[in-house]
N, C-alpha and C. Protein backbone atom coordinates (compact mmCIF):
# COMPACT_ATOMS: atom_id res chain seq x y z
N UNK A 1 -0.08 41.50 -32.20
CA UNK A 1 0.46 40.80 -31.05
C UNK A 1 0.83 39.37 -31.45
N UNK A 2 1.78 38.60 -30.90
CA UNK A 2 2.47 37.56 -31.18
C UNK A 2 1.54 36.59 -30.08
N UNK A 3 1.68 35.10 -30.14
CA UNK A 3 0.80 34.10 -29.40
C UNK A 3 1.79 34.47 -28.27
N UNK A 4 2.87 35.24 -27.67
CA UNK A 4 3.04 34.95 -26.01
C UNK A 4 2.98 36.20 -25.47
N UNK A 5 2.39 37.39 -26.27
CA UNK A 5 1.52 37.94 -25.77
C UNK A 5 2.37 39.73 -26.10
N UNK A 6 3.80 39.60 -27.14
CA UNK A 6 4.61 40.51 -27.51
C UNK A 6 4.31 41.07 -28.68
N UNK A 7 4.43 42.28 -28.42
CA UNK A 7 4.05 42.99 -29.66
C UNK A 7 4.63 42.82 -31.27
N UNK A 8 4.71 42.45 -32.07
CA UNK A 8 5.05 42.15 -33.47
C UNK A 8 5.81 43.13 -33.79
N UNK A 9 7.06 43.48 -34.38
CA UNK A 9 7.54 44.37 -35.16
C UNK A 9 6.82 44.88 -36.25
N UNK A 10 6.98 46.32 -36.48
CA UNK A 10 6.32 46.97 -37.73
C UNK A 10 7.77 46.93 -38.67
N UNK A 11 6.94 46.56 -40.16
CA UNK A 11 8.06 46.51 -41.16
C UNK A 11 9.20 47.82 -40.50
N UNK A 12 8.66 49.08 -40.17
CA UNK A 12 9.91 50.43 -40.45
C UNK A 12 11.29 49.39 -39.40
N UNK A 13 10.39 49.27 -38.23
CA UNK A 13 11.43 48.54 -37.48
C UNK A 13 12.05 47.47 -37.51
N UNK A 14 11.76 46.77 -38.73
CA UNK A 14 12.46 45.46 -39.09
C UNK A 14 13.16 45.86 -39.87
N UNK A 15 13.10 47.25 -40.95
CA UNK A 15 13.90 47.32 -41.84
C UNK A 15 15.26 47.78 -41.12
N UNK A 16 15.21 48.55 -39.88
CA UNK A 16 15.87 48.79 -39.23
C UNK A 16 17.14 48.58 -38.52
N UNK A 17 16.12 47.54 -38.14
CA UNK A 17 17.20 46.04 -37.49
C UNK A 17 18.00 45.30 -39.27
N UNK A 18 17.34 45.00 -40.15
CA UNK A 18 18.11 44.66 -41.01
C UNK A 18 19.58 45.57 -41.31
N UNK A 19 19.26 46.87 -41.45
CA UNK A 19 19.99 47.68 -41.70
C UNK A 19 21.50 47.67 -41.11
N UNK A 20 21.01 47.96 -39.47
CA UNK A 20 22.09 47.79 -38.18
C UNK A 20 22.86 46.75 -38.26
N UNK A 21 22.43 45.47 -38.75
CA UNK A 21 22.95 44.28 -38.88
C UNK A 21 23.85 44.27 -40.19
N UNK A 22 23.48 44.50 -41.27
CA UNK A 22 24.35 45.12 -42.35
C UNK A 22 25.28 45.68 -42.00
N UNK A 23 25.11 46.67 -41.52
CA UNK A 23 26.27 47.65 -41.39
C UNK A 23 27.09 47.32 -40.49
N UNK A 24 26.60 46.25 -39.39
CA UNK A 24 27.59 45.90 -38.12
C UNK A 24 28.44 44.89 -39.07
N UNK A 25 27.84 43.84 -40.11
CA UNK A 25 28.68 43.02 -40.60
C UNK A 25 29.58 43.69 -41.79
N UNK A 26 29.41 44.73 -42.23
CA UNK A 26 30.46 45.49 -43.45
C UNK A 26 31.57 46.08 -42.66
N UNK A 27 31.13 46.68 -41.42
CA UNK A 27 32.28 46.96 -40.92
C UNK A 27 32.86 45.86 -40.09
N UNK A 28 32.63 45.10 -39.87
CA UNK A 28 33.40 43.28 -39.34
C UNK A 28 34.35 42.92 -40.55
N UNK A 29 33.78 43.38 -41.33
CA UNK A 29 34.66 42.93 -42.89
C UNK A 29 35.46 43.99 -43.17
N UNK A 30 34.74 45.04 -43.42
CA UNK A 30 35.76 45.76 -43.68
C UNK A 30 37.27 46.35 -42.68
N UNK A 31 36.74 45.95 -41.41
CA UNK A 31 38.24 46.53 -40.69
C UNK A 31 37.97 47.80 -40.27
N UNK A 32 38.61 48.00 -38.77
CA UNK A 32 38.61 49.32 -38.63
C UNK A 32 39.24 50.27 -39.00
N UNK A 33 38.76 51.41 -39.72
CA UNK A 33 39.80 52.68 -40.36
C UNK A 33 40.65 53.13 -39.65
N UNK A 34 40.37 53.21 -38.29
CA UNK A 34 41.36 54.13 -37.38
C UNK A 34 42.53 53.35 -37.15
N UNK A 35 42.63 51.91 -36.77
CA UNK A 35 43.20 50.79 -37.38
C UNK A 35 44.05 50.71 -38.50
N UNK A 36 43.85 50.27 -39.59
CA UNK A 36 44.65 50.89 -40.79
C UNK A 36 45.11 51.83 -40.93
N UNK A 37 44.66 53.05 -40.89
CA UNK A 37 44.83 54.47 -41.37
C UNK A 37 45.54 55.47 -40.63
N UNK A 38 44.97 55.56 -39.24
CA UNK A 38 45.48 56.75 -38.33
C UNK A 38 46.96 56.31 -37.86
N UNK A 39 47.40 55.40 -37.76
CA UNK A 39 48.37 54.93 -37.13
C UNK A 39 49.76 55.75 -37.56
N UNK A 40 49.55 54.92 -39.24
CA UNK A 40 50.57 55.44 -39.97
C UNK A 40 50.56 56.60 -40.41
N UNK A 41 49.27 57.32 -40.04
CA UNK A 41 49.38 58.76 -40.46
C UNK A 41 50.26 59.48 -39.15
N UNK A 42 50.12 59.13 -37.69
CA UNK A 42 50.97 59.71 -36.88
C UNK A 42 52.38 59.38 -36.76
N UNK A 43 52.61 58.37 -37.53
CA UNK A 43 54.16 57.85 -37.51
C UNK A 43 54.59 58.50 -38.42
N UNK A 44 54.11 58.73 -39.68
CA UNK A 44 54.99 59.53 -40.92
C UNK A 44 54.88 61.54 -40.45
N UNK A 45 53.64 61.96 -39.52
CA UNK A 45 53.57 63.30 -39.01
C UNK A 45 55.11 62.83 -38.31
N UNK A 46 55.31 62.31 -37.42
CA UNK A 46 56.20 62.53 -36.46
C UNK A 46 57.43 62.21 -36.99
N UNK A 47 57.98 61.09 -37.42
CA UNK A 47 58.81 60.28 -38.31
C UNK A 47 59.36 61.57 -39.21
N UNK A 48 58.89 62.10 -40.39
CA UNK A 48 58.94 62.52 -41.42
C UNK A 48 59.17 64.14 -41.08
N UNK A 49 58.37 64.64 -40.13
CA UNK A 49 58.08 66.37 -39.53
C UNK A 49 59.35 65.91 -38.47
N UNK A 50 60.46 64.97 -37.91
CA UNK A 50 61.83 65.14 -37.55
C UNK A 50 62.80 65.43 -38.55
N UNK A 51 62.41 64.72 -39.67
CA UNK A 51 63.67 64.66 -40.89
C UNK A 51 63.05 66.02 -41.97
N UNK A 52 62.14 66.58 -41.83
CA UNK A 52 61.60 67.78 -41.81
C UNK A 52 63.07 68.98 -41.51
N UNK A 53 62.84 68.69 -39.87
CA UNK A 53 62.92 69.88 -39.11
C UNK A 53 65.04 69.36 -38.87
N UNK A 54 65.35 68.22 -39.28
CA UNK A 54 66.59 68.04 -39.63
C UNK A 54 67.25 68.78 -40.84
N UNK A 55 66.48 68.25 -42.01
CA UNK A 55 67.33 69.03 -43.36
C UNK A 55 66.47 70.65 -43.46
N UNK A 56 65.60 70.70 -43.00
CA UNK A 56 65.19 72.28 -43.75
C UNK A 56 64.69 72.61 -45.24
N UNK A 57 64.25 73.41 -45.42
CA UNK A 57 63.98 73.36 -47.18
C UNK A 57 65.10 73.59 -48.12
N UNK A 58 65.78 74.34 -47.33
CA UNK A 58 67.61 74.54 -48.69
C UNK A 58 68.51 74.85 -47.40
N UNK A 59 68.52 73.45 -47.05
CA UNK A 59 69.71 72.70 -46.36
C UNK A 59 70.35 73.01 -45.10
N UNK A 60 69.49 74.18 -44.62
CA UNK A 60 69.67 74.80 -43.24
C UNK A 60 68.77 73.91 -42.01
N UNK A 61 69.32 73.13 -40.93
CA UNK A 61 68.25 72.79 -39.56
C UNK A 61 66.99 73.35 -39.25
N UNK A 62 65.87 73.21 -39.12
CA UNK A 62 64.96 73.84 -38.03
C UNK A 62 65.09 73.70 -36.43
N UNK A 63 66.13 72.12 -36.55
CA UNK A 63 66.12 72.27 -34.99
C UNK A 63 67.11 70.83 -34.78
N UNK A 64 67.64 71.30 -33.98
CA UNK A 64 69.00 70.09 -33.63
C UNK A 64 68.35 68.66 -33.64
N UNK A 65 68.53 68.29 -34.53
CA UNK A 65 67.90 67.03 -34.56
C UNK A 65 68.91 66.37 -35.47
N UNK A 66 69.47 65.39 -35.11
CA UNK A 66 70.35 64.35 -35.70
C UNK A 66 70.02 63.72 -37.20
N UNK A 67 70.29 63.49 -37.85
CA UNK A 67 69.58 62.12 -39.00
C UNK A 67 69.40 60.90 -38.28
N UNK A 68 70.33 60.45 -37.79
CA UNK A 68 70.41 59.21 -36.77
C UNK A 68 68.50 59.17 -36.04
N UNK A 69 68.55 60.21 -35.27
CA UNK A 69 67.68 60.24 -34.32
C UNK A 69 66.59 60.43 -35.16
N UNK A 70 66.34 61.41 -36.48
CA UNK A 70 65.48 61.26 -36.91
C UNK A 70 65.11 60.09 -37.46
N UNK A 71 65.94 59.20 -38.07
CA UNK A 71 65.90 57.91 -38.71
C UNK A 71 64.77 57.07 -37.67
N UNK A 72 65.75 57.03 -36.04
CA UNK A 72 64.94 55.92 -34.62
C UNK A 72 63.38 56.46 -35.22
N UNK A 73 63.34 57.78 -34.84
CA UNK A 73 61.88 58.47 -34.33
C UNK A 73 60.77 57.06 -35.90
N UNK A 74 61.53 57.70 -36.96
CA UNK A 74 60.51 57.34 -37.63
C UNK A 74 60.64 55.63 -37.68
N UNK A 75 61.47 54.85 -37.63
CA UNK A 75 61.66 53.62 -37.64
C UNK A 75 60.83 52.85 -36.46
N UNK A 76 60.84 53.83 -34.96
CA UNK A 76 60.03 53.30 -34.05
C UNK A 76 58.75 53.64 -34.22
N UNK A 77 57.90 54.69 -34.55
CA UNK A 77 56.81 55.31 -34.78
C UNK A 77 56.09 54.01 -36.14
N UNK A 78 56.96 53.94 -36.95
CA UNK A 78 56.48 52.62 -38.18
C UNK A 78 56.40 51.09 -37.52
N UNK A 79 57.15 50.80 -36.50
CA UNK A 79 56.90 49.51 -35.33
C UNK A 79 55.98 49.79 -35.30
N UNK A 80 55.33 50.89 -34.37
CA UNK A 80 54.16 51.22 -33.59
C UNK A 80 53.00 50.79 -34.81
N UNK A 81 53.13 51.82 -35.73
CA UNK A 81 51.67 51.93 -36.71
C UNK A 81 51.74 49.95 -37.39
N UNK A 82 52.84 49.73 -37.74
CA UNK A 82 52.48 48.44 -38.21
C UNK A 82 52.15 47.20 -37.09
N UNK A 83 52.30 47.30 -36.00
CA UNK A 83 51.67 46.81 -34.65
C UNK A 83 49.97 46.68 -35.14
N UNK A 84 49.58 48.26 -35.23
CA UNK A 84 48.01 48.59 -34.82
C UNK A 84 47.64 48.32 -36.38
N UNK A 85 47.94 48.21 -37.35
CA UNK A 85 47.80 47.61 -38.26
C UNK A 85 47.49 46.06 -38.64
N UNK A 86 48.37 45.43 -37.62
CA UNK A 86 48.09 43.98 -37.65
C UNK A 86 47.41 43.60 -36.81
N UNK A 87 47.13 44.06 -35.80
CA UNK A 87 45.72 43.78 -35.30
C UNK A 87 44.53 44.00 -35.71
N UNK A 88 44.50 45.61 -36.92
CA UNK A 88 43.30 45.55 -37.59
C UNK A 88 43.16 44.44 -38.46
N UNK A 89 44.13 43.77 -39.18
CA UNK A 89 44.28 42.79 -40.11
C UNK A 89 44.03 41.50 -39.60
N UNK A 90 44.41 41.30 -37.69
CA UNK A 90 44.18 40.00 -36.93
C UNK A 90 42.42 40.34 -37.32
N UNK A 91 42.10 41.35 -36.61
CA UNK A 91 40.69 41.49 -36.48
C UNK A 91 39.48 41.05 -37.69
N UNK A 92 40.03 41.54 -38.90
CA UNK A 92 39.69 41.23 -40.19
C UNK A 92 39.86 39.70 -40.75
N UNK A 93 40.80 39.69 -40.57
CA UNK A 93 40.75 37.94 -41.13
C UNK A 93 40.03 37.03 -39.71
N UNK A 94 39.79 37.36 -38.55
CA UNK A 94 39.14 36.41 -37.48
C UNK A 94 37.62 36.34 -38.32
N UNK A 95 37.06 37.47 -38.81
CA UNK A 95 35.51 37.57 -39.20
C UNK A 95 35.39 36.78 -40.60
N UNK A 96 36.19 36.48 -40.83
CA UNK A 96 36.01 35.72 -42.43
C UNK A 96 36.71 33.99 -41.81
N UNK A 97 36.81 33.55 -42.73
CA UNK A 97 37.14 32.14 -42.70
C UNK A 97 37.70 31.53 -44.28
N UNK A 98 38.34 30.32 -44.11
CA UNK A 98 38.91 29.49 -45.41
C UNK A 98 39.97 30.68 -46.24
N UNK A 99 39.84 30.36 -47.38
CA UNK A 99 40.87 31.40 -48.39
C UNK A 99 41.13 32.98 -47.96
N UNK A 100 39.93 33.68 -47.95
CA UNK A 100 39.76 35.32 -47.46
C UNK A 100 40.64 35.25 -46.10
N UNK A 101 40.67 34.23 -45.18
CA UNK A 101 41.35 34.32 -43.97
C UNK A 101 43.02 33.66 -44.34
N UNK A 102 43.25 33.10 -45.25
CA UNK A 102 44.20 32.69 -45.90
C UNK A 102 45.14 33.73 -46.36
N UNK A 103 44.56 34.66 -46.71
CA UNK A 103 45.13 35.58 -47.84
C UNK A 103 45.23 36.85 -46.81
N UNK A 104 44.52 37.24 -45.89
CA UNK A 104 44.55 38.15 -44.70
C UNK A 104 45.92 37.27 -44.04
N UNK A 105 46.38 36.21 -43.64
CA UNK A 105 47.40 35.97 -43.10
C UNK A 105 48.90 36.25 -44.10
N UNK A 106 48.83 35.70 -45.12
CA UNK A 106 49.87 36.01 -46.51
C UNK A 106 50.12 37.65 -46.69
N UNK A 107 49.11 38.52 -46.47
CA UNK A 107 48.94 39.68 -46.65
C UNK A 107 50.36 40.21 -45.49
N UNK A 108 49.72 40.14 -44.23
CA UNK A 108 50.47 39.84 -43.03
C UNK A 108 51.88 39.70 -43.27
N UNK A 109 52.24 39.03 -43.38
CA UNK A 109 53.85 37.86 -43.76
C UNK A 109 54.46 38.93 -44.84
N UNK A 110 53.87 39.24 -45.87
CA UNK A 110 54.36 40.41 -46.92
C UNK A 110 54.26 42.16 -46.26
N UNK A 111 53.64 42.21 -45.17
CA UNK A 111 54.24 43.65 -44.64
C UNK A 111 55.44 43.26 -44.09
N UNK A 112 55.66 42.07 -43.53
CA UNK A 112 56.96 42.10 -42.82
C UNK A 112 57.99 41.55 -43.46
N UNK A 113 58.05 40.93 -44.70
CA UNK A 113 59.27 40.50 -45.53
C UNK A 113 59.52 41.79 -46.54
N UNK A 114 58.23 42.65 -46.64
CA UNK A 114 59.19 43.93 -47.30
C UNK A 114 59.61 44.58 -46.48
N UNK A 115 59.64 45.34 -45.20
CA UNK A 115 59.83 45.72 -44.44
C UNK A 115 61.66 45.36 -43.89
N UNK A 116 61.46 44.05 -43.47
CA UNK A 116 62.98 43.72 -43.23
C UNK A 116 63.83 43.40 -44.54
N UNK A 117 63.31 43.37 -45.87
CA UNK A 117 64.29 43.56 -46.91
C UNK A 117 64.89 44.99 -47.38
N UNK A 118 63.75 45.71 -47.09
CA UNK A 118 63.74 47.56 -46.79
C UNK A 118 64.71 47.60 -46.46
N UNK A 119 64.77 47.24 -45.02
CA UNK A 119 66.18 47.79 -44.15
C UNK A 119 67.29 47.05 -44.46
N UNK A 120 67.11 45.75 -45.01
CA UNK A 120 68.97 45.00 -45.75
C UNK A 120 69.23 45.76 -46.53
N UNK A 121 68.44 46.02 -48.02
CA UNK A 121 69.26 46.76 -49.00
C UNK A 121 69.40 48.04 -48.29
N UNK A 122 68.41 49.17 -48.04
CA UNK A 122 68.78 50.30 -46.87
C UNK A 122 70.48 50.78 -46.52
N UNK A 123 70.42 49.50 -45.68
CA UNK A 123 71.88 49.55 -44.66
C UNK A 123 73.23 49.12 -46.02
N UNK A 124 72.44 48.14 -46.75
CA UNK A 124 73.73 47.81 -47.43
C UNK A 124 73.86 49.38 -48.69
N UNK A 125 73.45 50.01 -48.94
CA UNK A 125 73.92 50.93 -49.79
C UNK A 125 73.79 52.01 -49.50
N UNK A 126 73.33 52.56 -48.42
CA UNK A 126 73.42 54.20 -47.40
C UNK A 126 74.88 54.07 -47.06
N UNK A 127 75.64 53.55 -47.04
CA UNK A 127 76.70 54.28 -46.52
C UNK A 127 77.69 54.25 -47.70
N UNK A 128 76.99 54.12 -48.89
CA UNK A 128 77.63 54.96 -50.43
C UNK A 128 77.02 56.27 -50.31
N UNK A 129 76.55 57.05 -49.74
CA UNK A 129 75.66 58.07 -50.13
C UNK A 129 75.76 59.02 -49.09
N UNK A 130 75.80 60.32 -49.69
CA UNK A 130 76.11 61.27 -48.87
C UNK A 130 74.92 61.66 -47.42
N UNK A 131 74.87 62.22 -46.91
CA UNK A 131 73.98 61.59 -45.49
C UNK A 131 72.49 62.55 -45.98
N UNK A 132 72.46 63.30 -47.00
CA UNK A 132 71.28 63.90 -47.25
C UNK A 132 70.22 62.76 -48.26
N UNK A 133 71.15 62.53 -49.03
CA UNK A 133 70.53 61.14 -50.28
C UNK A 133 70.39 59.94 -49.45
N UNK A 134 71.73 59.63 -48.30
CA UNK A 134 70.98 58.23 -47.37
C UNK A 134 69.44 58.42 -47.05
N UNK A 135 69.39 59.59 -46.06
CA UNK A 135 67.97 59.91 -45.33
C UNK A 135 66.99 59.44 -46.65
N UNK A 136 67.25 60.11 -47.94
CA UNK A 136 66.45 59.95 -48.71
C UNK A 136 65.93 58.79 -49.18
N UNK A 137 66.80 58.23 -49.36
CA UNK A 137 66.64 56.93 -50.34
C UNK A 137 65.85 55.90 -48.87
N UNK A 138 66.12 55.96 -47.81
CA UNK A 138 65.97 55.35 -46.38
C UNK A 138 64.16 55.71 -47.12
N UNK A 139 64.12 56.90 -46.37
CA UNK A 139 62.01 57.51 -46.84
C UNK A 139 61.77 57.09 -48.15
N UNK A 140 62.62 57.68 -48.87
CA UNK A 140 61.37 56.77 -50.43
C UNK A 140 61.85 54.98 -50.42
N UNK A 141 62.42 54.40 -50.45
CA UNK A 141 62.06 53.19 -50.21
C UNK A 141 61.05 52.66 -49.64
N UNK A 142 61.19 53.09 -48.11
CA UNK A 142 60.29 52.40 -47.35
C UNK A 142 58.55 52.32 -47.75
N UNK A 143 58.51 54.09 -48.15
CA UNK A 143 57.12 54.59 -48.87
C UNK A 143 57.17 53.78 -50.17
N UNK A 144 57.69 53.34 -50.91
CA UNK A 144 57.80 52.62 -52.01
C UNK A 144 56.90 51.02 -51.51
N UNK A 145 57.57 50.78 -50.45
CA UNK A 145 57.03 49.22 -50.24
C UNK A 145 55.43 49.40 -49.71
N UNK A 146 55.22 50.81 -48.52
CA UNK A 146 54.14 50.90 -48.09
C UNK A 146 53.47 51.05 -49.43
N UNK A 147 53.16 51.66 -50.73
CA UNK A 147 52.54 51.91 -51.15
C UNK A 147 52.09 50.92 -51.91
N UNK A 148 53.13 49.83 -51.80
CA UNK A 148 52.59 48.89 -53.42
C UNK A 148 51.89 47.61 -52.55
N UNK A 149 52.09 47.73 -51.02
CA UNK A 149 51.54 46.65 -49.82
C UNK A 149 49.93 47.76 -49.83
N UNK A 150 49.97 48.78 -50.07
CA UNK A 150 48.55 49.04 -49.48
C UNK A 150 48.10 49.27 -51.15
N UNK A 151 48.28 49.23 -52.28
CA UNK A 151 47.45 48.73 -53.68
C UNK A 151 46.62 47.37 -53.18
N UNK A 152 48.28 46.61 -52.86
CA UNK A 152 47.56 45.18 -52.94
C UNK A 152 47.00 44.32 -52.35
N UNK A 153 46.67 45.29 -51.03
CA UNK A 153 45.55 44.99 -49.92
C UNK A 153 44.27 45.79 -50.32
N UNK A 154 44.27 46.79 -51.23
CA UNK A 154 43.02 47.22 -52.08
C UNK A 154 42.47 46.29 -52.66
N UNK A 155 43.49 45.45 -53.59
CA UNK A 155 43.17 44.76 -54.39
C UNK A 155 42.60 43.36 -54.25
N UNK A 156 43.55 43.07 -52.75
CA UNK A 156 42.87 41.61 -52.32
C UNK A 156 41.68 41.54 -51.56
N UNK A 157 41.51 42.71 -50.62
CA UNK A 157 39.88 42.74 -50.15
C UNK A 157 38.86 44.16 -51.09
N UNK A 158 39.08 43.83 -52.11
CA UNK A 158 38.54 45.35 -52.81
C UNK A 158 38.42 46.49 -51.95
N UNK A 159 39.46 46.78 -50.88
CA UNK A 159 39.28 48.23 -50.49
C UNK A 159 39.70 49.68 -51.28
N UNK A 160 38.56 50.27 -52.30
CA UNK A 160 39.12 51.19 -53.06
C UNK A 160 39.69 52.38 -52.33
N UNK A 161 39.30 52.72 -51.25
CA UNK A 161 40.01 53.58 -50.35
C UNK A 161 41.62 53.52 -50.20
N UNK A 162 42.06 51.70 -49.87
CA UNK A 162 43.36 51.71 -49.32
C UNK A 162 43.86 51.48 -50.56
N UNK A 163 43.20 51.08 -51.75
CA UNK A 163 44.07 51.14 -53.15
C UNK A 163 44.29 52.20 -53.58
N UNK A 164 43.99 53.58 -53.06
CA UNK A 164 44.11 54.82 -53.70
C UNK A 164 44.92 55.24 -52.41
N UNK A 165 44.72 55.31 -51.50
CA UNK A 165 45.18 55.54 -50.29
C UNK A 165 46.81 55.20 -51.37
N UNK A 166 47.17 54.32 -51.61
CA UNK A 166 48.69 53.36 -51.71
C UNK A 166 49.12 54.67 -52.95
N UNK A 167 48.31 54.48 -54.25
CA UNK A 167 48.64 55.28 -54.79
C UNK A 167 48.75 56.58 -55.09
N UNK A 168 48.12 57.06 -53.67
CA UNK A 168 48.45 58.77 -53.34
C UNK A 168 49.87 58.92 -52.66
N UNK A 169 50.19 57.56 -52.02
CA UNK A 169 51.17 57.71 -51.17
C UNK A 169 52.63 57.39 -52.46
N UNK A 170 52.10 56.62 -53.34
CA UNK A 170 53.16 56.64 -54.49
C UNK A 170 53.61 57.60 -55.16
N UNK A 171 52.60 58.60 -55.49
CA UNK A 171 52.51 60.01 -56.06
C UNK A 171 53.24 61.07 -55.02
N UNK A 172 52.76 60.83 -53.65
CA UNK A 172 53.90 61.84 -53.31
C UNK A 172 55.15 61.80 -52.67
N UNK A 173 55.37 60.50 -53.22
CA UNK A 173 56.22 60.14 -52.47
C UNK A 173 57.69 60.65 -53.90
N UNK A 174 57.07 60.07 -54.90
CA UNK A 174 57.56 60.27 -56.06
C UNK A 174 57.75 61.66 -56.57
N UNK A 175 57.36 62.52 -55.76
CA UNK A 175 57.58 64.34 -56.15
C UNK A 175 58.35 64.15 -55.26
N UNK A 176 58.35 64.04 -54.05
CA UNK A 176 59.57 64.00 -52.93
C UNK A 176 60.82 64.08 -53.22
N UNK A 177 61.09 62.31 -53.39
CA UNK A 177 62.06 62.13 -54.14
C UNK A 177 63.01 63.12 -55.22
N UNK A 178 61.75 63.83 -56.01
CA UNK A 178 62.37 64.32 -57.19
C UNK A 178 62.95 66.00 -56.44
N UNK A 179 62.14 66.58 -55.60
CA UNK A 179 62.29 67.51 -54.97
C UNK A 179 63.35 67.84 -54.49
N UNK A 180 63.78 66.80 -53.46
CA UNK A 180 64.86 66.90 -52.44
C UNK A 180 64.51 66.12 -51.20
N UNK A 181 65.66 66.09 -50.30
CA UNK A 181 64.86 65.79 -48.88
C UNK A 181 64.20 66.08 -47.94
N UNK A 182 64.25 67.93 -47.99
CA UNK A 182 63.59 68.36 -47.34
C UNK A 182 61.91 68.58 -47.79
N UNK A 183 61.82 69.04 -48.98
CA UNK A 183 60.54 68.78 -49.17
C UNK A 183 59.84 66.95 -49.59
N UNK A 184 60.42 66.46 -49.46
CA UNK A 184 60.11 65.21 -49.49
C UNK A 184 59.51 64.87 -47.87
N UNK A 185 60.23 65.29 -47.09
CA UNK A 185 60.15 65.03 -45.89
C UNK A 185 58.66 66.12 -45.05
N UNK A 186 58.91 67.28 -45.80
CA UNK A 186 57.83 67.95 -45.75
C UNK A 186 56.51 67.13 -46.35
N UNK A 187 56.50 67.35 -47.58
CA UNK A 187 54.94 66.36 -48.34
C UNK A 187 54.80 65.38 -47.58
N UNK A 188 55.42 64.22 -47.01
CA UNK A 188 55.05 63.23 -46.59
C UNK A 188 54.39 63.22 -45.54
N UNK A 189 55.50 64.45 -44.38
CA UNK A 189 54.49 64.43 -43.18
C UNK A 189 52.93 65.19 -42.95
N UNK A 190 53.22 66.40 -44.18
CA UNK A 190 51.50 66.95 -44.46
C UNK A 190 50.83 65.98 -44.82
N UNK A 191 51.11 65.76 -46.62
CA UNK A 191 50.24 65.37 -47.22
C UNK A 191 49.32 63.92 -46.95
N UNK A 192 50.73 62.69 -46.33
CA UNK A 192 50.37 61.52 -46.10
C UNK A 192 50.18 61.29 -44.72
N UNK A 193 51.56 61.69 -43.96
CA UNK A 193 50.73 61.89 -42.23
C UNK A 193 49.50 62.34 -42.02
N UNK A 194 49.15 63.54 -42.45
CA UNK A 194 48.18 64.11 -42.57
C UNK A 194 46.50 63.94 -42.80
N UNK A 195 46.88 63.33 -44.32
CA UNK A 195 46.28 62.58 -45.09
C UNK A 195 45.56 60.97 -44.58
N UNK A 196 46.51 60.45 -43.93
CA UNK A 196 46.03 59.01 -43.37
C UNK A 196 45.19 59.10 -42.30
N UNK A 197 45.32 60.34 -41.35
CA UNK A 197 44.68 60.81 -39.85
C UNK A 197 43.53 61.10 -40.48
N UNK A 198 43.02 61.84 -41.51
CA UNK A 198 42.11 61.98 -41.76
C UNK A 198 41.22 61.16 -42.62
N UNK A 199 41.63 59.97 -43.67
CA UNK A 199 40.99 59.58 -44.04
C UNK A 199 40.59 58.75 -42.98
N UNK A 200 41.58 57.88 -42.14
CA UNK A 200 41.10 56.96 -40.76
C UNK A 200 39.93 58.01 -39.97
N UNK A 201 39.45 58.87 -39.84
CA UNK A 201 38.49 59.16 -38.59
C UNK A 201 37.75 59.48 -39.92
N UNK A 202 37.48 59.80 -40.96
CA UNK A 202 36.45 60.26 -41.58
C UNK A 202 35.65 58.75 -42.51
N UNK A 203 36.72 58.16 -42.53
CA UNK A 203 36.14 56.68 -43.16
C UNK A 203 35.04 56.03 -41.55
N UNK A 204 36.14 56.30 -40.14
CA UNK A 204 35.61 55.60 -38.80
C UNK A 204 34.29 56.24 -38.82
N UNK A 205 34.05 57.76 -38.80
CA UNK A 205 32.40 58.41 -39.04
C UNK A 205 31.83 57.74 -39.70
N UNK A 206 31.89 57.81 -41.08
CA UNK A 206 31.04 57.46 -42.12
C UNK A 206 30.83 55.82 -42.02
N UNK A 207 31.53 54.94 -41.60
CA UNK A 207 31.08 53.69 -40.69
C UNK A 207 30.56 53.50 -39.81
C-alpha cells in the first residue's frame, strides 16, 4: 500500500503499462498502415482493374470502358489515396519535432512535384503514341515515381516495409511494362492493389 492509502503496482503490471506505452509511442511514429497502404491499394484495384477491363489480355474489351475514362477513374482514385496519405504523413511528422519533422514535410513537397511532373512529360509525349502504349507509358510512369517516393520514405524513416513495399511495386511494375498493357494493368491491380490492402490491415493488426 502507498502512504494515501492505494494499492502499489506489482512489477507484472508495471511491465505492462511500460509495454502499452511503447507500443502506443511506435505506432505515433510509425504512422498509420491503413493510412499509407490501403488507400493506394484501392485506387490502383479500381484505377488499374478499369484499364484492365478496357484493353483485355490480347486486345479485345471486357467492358465499354473508354481509355479516357479509365485514365479519370485512376487519376481521381490517386487524388483520393495521396489525400489519405498526407494526412498519415501530417500525422507522423506532428509526433516528432526539429529535422525528422523537417524531412516528413520535404518528403510531402516530393510526392507532389513528382506527381505534377508525371503528368507534364505524360501529356507532352502521349499523343506520339498509339493509344495502347499512351495508357501504358501514363501507368508505368506514374508507378515509376510511386515506387522510388516509397524506397525513399523507407529510407528516411527506416520503414523496411514501405522500402520493399516501393520495390515490389518496381518489380511489377517492370514485368508490366514488358508484358503489355493489359497484363500490366492486370498485375498492378492484383498484385499491388491488392497487395497494398493487405499489407495496410495486416501491418494495422500486428500494431
Amino acid at each position: 500500500m502507498t502512504d494515501d492509502g492505494e494499492r502499489a503496482s506489482s512489477p507484472e503490471e508495471t511491465l505492462r503499462l511500460i509495454e502499452r506505452q511503447r507500443a502506443a509511442t511506435v505506432k505515433a511514429l510509425n504512422g498509420d498502415p491503413l493510412l499509407l497502404y490501403t488507400p493506394w491499394g484501392v485506387a490502383w484495384l479500381l484505377g488499374f482493374g478499369a484499364f484492365f477491363l478496357h484493353y483485355g489480355l490480347h486486345g479485345v474489351p471486357y467492358a465499354p470502358i473508354t481509355w479516357q475514362l479509365a485514365l479519370g477513374i485512376l487519376l481521381a482514385a490517386q487524388l483520393v489515396a495521396g489525400a489519405f496519405m498526407a494526412t498519415g504523413l501530417v500525422r507522423l511528422s506532428s509526433a516528432i519535432r526539429g529535422e525528422s519533422s523537417a524531412k516528413g514535410m520535404m518528403y510531402g513537397y516530393a510526392w507532389f512535384v513528382g506527381m505534377v511532373l508525371m503528368t507534364v512529360i505524360n501529356i507532352r509525349f502521349s499523343s506520339m503514341l498509339p493509344p495502347e502504349e499512351r495508357g501504358l507509358m501514363w501507368s508505368g510512369v506514374s508507378l515509376l515515381v510511386v515506387a522510388v517516393l516509397y524506397m525513399a520514405c523507407g529510407a528516411l524513416y527506416t520503414q523496411w516495409p514501405m522500402f520493399f513495399m516501393g520495390v515490389w511495386v518496381a518489380a511489377v511494375n517492370g514485368l508490366g511494362v514488358i508484358l503489355g498493357p493489359g497484363w500490366h494493368a492486370l498485375l498492378t491491380a492484383v498484385l499491388l492493389g491488392g497487395g497494398q490492402i493487405v499489407t495496410g490491415i495486416l501491418l494495422r493488426r500486428r500494431a
